[in-house]
Protein backbone atom coordinates (compact mmCIF):
# COMPACT_ATOMS: atom_id res chain seq x y z
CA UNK A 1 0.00 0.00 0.00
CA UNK A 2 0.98 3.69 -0.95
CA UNK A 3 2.35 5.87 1.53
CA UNK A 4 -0.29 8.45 3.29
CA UNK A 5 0.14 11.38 4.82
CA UNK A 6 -0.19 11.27 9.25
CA UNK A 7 1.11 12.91 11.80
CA UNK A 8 3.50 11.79 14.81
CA UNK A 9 3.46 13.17 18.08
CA UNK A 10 6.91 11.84 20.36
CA UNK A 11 4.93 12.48 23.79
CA UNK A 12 7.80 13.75 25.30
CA UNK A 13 7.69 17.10 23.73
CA UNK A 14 4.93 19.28 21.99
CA UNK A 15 5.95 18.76 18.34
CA UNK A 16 3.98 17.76 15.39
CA UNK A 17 5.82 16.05 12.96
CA UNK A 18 3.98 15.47 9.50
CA UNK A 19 4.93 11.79 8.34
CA UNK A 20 4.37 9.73 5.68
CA UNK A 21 3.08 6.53 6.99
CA UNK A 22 3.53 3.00 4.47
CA UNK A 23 1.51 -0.72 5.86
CA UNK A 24 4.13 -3.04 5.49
CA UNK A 25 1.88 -6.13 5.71
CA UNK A 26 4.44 -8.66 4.84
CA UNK A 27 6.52 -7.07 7.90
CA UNK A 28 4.02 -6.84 10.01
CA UNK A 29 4.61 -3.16 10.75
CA UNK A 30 3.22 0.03 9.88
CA UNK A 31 6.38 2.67 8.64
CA UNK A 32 6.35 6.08 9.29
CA UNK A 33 9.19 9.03 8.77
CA UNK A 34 9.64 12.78 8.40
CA UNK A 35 11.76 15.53 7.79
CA UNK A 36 11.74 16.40 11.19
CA UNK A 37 11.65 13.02 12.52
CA UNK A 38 14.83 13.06 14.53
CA UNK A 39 15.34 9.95 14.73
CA UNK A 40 15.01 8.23 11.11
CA UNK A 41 12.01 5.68 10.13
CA UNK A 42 10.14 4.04 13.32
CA UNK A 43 8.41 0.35 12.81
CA UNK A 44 5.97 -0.20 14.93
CA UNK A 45 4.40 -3.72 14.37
CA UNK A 46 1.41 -4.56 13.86
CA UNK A 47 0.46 -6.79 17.11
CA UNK A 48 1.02 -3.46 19.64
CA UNK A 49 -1.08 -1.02 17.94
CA UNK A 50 -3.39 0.32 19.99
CA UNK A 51 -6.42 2.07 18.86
CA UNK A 52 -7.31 5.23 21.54
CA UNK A 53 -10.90 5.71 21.95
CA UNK A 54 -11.04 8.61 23.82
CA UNK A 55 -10.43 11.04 21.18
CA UNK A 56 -12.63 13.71 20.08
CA UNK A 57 -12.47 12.90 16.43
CA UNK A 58 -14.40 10.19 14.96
CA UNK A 59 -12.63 10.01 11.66
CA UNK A 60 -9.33 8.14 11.43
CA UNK A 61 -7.60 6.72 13.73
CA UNK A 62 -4.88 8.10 16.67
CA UNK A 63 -2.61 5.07 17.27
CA UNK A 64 -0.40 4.45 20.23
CA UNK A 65 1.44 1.13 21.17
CA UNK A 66 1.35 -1.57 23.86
CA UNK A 67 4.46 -1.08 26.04
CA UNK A 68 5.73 -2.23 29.42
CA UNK A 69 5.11 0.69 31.16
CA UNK A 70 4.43 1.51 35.10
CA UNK A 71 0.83 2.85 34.14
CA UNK A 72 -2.27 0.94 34.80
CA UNK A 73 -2.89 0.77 31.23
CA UNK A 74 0.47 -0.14 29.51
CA UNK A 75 0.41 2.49 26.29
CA UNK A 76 3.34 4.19 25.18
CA UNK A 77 3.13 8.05 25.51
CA UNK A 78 3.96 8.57 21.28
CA UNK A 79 0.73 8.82 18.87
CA UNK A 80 0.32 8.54 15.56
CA UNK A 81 -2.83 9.97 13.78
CA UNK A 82 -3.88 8.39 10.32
CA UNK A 83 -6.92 9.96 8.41
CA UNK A 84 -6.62 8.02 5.17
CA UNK A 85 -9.93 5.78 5.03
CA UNK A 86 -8.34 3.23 2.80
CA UNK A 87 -5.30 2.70 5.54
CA UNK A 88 -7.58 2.84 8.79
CA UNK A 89 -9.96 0.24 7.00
CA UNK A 90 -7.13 -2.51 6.65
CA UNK A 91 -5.65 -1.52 9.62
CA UNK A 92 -9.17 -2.42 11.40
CA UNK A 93 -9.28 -5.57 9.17
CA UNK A 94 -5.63 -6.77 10.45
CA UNK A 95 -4.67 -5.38 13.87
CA UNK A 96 -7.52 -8.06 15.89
CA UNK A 97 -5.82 -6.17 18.84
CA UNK A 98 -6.59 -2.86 18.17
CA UNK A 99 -9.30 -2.12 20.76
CA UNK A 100 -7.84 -4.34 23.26
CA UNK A 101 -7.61 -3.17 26.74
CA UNK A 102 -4.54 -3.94 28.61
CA UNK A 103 -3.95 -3.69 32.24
CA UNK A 104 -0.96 -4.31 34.16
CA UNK A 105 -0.17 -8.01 35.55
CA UNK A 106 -1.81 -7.41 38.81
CA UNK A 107 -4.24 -4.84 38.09
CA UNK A 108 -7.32 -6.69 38.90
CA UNK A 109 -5.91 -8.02 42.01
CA UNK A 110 -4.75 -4.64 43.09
CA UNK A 111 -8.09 -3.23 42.25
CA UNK A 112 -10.15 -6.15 44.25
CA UNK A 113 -7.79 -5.33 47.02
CA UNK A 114 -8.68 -1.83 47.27
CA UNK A 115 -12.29 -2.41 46.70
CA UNK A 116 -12.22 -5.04 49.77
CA UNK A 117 -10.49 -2.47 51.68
CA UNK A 118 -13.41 0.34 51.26
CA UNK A 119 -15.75 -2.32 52.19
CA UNK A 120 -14.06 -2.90 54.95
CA UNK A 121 -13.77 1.04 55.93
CA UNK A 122 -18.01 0.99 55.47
CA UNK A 123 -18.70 -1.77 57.52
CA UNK A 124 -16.33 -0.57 60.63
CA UNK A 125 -18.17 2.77 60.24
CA UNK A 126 -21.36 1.34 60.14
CA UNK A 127 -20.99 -1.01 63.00
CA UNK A 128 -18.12 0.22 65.36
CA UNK A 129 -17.26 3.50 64.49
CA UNK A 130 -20.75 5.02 63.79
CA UNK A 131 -22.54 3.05 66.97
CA UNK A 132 -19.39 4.44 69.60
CA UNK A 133 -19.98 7.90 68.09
CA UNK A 134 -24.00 7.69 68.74
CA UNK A 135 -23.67 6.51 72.05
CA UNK A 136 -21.51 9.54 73.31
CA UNK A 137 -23.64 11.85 71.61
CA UNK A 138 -26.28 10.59 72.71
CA UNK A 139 -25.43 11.27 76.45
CA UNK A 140 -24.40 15.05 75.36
CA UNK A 141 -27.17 15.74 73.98
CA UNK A 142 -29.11 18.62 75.89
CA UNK A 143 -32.93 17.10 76.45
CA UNK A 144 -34.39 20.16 75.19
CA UNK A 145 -32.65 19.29 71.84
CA UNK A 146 -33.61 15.69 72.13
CA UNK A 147 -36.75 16.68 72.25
CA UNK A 148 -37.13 18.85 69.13
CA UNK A 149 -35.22 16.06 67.34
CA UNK A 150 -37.74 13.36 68.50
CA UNK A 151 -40.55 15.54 67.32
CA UNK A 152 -38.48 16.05 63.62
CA UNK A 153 -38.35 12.23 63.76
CA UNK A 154 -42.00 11.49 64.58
CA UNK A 155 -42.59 13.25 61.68
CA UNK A 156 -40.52 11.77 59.57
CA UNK A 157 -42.10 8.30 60.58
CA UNK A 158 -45.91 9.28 59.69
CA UNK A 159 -43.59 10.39 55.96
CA UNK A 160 -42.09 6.68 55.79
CA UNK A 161 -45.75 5.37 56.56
CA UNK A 162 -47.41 7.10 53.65
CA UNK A 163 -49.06 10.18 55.45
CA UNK A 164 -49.07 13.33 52.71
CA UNK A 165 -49.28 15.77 55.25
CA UNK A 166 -47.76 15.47 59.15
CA UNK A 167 -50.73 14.73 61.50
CA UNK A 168 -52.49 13.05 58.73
CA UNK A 169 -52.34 9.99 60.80
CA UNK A 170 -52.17 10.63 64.14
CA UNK A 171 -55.55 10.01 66.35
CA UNK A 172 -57.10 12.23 68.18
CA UNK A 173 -60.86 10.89 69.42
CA UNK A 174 -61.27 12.77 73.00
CA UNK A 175 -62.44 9.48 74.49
CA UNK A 176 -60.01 7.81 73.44
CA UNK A 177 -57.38 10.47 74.53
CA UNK A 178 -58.27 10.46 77.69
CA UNK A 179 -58.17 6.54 78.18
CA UNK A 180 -54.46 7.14 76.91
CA UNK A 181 -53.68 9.84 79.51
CA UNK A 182 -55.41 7.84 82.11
CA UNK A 183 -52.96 4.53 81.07
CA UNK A 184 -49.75 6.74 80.82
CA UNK A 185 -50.50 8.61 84.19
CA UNK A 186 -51.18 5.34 85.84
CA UNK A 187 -47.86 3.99 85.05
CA UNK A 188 -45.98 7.42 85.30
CA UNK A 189 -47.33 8.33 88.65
CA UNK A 190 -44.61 9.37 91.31
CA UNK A 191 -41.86 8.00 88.81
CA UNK A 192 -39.06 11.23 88.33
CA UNK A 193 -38.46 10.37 84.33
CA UNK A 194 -36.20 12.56 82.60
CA UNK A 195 -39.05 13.64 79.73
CA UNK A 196 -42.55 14.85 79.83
CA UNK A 197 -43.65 11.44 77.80
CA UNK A 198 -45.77 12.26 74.55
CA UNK A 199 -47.93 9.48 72.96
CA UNK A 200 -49.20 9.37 69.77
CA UNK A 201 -51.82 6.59 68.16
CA UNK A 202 -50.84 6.47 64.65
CA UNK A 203 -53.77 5.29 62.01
CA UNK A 204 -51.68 2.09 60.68
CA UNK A 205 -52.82 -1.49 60.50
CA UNK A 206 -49.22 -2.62 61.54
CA UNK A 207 -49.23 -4.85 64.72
CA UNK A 208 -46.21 -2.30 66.30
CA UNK A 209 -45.63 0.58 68.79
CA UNK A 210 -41.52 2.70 69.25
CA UNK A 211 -39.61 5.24 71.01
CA UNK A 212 -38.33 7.85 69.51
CA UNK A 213 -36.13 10.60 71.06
CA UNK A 214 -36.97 12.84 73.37
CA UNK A 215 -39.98 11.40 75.42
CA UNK A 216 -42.07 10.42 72.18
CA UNK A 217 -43.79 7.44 71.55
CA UNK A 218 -45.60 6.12 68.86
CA UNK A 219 -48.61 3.29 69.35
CA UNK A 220 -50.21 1.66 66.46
CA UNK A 221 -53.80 1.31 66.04
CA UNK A 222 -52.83 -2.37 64.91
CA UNK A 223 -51.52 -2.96 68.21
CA UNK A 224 -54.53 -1.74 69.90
CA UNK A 225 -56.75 -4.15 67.56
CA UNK A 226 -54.41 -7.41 68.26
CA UNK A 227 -53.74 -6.69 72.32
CA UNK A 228 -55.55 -9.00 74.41
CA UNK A 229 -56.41 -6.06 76.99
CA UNK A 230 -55.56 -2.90 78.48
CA UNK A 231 -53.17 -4.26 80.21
CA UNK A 232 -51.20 -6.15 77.53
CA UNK A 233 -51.32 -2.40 75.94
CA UNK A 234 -49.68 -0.74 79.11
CA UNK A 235 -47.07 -3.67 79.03
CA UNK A 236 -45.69 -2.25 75.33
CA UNK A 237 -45.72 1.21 76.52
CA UNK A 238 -43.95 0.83 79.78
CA UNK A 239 -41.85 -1.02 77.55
CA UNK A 240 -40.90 1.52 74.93
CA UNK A 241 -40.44 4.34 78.23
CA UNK A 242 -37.73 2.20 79.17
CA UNK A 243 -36.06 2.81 75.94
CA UNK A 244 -36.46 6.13 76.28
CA UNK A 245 -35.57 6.84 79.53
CA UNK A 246 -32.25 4.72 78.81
CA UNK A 247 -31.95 7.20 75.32
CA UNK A 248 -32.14 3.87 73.40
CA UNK A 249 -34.46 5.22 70.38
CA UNK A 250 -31.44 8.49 70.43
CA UNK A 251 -28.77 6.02 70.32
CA UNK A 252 -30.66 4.36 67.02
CA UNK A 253 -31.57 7.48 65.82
CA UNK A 254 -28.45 8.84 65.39
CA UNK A 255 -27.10 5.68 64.02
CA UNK A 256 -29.64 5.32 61.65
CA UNK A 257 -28.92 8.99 60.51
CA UNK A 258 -25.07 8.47 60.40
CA UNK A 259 -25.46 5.08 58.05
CA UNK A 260 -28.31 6.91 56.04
CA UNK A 261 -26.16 9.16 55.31
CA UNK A 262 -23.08 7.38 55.03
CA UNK A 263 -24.81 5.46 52.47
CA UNK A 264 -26.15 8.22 50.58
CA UNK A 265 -22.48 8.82 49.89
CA UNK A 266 -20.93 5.64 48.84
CA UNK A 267 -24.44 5.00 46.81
CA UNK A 268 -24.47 8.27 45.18
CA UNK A 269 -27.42 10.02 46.94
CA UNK A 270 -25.62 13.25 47.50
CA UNK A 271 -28.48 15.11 47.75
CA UNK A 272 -29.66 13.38 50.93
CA UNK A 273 -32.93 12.46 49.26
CA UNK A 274 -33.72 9.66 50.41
CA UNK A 275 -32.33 10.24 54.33
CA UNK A 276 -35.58 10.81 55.97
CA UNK A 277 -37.28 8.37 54.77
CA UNK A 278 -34.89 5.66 55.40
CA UNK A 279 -34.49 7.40 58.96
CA UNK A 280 -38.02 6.62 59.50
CA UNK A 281 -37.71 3.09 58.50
CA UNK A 282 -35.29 2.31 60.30
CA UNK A 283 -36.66 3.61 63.62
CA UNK A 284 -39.86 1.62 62.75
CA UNK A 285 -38.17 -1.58 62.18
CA UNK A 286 -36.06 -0.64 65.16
CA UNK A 287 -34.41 -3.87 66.86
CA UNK A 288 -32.21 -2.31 69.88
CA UNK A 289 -29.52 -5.33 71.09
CA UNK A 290 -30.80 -7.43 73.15
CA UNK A 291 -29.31 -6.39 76.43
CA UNK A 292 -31.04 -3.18 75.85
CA UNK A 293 -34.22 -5.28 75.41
CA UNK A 294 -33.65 -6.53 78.94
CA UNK A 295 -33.04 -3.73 80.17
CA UNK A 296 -36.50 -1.81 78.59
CA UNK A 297 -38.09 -5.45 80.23
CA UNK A 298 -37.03 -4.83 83.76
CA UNK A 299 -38.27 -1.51 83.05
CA UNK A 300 -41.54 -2.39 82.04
CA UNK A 301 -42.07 -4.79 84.96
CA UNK A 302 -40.65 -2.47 87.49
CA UNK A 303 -43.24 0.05 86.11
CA UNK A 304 -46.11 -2.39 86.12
CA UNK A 305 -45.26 -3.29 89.20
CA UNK A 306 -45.23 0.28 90.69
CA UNK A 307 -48.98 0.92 88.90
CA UNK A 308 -50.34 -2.22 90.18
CA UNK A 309 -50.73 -3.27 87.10
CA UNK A 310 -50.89 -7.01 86.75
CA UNK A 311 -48.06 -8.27 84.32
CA UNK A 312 -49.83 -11.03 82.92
CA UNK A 313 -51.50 -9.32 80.61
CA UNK A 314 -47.41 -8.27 78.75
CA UNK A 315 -47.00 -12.74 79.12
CA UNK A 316 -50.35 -12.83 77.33
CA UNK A 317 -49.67 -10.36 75.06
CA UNK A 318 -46.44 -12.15 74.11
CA UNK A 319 -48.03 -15.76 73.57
CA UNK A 320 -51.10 -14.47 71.09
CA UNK A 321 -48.25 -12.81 69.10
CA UNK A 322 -46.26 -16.18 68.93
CA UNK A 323 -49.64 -17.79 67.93
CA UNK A 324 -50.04 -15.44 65.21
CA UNK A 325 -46.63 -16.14 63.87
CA UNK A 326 -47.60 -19.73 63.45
CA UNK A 327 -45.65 -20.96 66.21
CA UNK A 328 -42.74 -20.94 64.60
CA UNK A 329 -40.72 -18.74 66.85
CA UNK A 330 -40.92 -16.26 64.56
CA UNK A 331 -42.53 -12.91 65.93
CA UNK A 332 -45.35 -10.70 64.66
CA UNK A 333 -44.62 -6.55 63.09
CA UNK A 334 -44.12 -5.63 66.83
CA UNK A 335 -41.33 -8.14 68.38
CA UNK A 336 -39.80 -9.54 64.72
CA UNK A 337 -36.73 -7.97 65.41
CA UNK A 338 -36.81 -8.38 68.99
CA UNK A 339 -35.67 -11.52 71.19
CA UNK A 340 -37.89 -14.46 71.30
CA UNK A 341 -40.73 -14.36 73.01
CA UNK A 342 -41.20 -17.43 75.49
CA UNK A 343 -38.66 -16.55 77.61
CA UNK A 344 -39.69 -13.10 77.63
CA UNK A 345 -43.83 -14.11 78.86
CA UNK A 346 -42.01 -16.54 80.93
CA UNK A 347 -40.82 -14.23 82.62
CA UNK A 348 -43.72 -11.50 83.05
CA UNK A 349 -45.85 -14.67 83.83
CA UNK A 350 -43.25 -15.40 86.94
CA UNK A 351 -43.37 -11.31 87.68
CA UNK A 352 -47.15 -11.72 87.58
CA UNK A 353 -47.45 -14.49 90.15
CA UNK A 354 -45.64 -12.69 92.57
CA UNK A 355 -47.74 -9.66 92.25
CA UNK A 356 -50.01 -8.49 95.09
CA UNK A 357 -53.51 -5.91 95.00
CA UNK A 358 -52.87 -5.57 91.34
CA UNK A 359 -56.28 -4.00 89.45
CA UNK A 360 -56.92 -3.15 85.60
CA UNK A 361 -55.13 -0.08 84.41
CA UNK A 362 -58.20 0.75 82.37
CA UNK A 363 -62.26 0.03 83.18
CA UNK A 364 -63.70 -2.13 80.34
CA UNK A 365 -65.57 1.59 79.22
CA UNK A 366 -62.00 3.39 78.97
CA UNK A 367 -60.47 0.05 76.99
CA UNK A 368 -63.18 0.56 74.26
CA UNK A 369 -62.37 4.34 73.95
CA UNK A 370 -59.25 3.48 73.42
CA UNK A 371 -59.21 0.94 70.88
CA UNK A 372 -61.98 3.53 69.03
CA UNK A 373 -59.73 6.58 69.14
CA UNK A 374 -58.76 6.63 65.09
CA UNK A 375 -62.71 6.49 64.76
């Protein structure tokens, strides 16, 4: 094939050298010299051209060869661009290598090595790093902060439920209300706890009922349609003020917050988009460890106990939502991601028979309000 006209460029310096540029297909090299070439013809055969892709121009080609280099891809840094259509045609039909990648021996291990290493660096922030750094905020935390946060957070539950608007599904029958007052004044009564406790009945089917931070807690009306009683109901709050008054549902929150948005990063959600949300979830689907789940049971039965409330009614409570599980030791919404239940009513049942002058926390008239109060 005839000689064309291309143009060379060494890499080292910023010349252009115009070339003429001959296929030698019997040599298996493509030929190329100048008048400015320096160094006389260069041969650069056929098996290490290199194609570059990544150059503005469509037309031609801008060649460059394979070479042993230190570089992750192994190129050298000289280029030689060819605009003739007849050449870059045969070239494509003879250089099989042309668009081949190459990669340093090593670079996939080097690269699955670094990748294992970030992984690494996410899960110690996500379960060491992250949870250390939540529990000392947690206890720095002025309460008059907490308590604004909490509120933030309710909100951003009723937003992870479905609700369009905040409030949209909070209850509010005055009957009902008052039952709820009457139940959380029962089993706060003479107790110094660090918040003024807020309760909310949420307008949700789901068979569940958390802490968040700052005194609030959030009851569904699922909950109130499964319990057994008033007293089963009073268990599960007493319950969840025992997280709170050990700043349990802080502690998750800001965990939750810190891998949200931890997350967001490494997944690309800059924008923090999807933060509240996922905040809300994951204080819904909340599962503290399980010696904080003692700790919020001790709680509970201390409180009972205090109220006179009898604690059979949390055992009770505990055994119809291992029936509806199908006996499989596999809680219902409320205690799925808590520790397993027989122990647990084993234990209130044992509390129970050593109780004395226990009475119903609610009157049978008060229970109904209560389970009516979404109406």
């Amino acid at each position: 094939m005839a000689g064309v006209a291309g143009v060379y460029f060494d890499g080292v310096t910023a010349g252009r050298h115009g070339v003429e540029v001959v296929l030698d297909e019997a040599g298996g090299a493509l030929v190329f010299d100048g008048p400015t070439l320096e160094e006389g013809p260069l041969r650069w055969p056929l098996v290490r051209l290199r194609r570059l892709s990544d150059q503005a121009r469509d037309s031609g080609l801008t060649l460059t060869l394979h070479a042993d280099t230190e570089d992750e891809s192994p190129r050298d840094p000289a280029r030689l661009r060819v605009n003739e259509p007849g050449m870059t045609a045969r070239l494509r039909d003879i250089c099989p290598d042309l668009d081949r990648r190459d990669v340093q021996k090593g670079t996939y291990r080097k690269l699955a090595l670094r990748a294992g290493l970030a992984v690494v660096a996410v899960v110690l922030m996500l379960f060491v790093i992250l949870p250390r750094m939540a529990d000392t905020l947690a206890t720095l935390i002025p309460v008059e902060r907490e308590i604004a946060f909490g509120k933030t957070v309710v909100a951003q539950m009723e937003r992870a439920l479905g609700a369009a608007d905040m409030g949209a599904l909070r209850c509010t029958g005055p009957e009902g209300r008052a039952a709820l007052d009457a139940m959380l004044t029962r089993l706060s009564g003479g107790k110094a706890l660090q918040y003024d406790l807020e309760v909310q009945v949420f307008d949700h089917k789901m068979v569940n009922a958390f802490a968040a931070p700052g005194g609030q807690i959030v009851v569904m009306r699922g909950l109130l349609d499964t319990a057994t009683g008033p007293d089963a109901v009073a268990s599960v709050l007493a319950h969840e003020i025992g997280h709170v008054e050990e700043r349990d549902a802080t502690r998750h929150a800001l965990r939750a917050a810190g891998s949200a948005g931890l997350l967001s990063m490494v997944l690309g959600d800059v924008t923090g988009g999807t933060l509240a949300v996922f905040l809300g979830e994951r204080l819904i689907q909340s599962g503290y460890t399980r010696e904080a789940e003692m700790r919020a049971d001790r709680f509970a039965l201390d409180m009972l106990n205090d109220a006179e409330v009898n604690s059979e009614g949390m055992a009770a409570f505990f055994d119809h939502l291992h029936e509806m599980a199908g006996g499989r030791g596999h809680l219902a919404e409320y205690f799925s991601t808590h520790p397993a239940s027989e122990t647990r009513a084993e234990q209130a049942r044992a509390n129970a028979e050593a109780q004395e002058g226990t009475r119903p926390v609610l009157s049978e008239a008060e229970w109904q309000a209560l389970k009516g109060i979404c109406g």
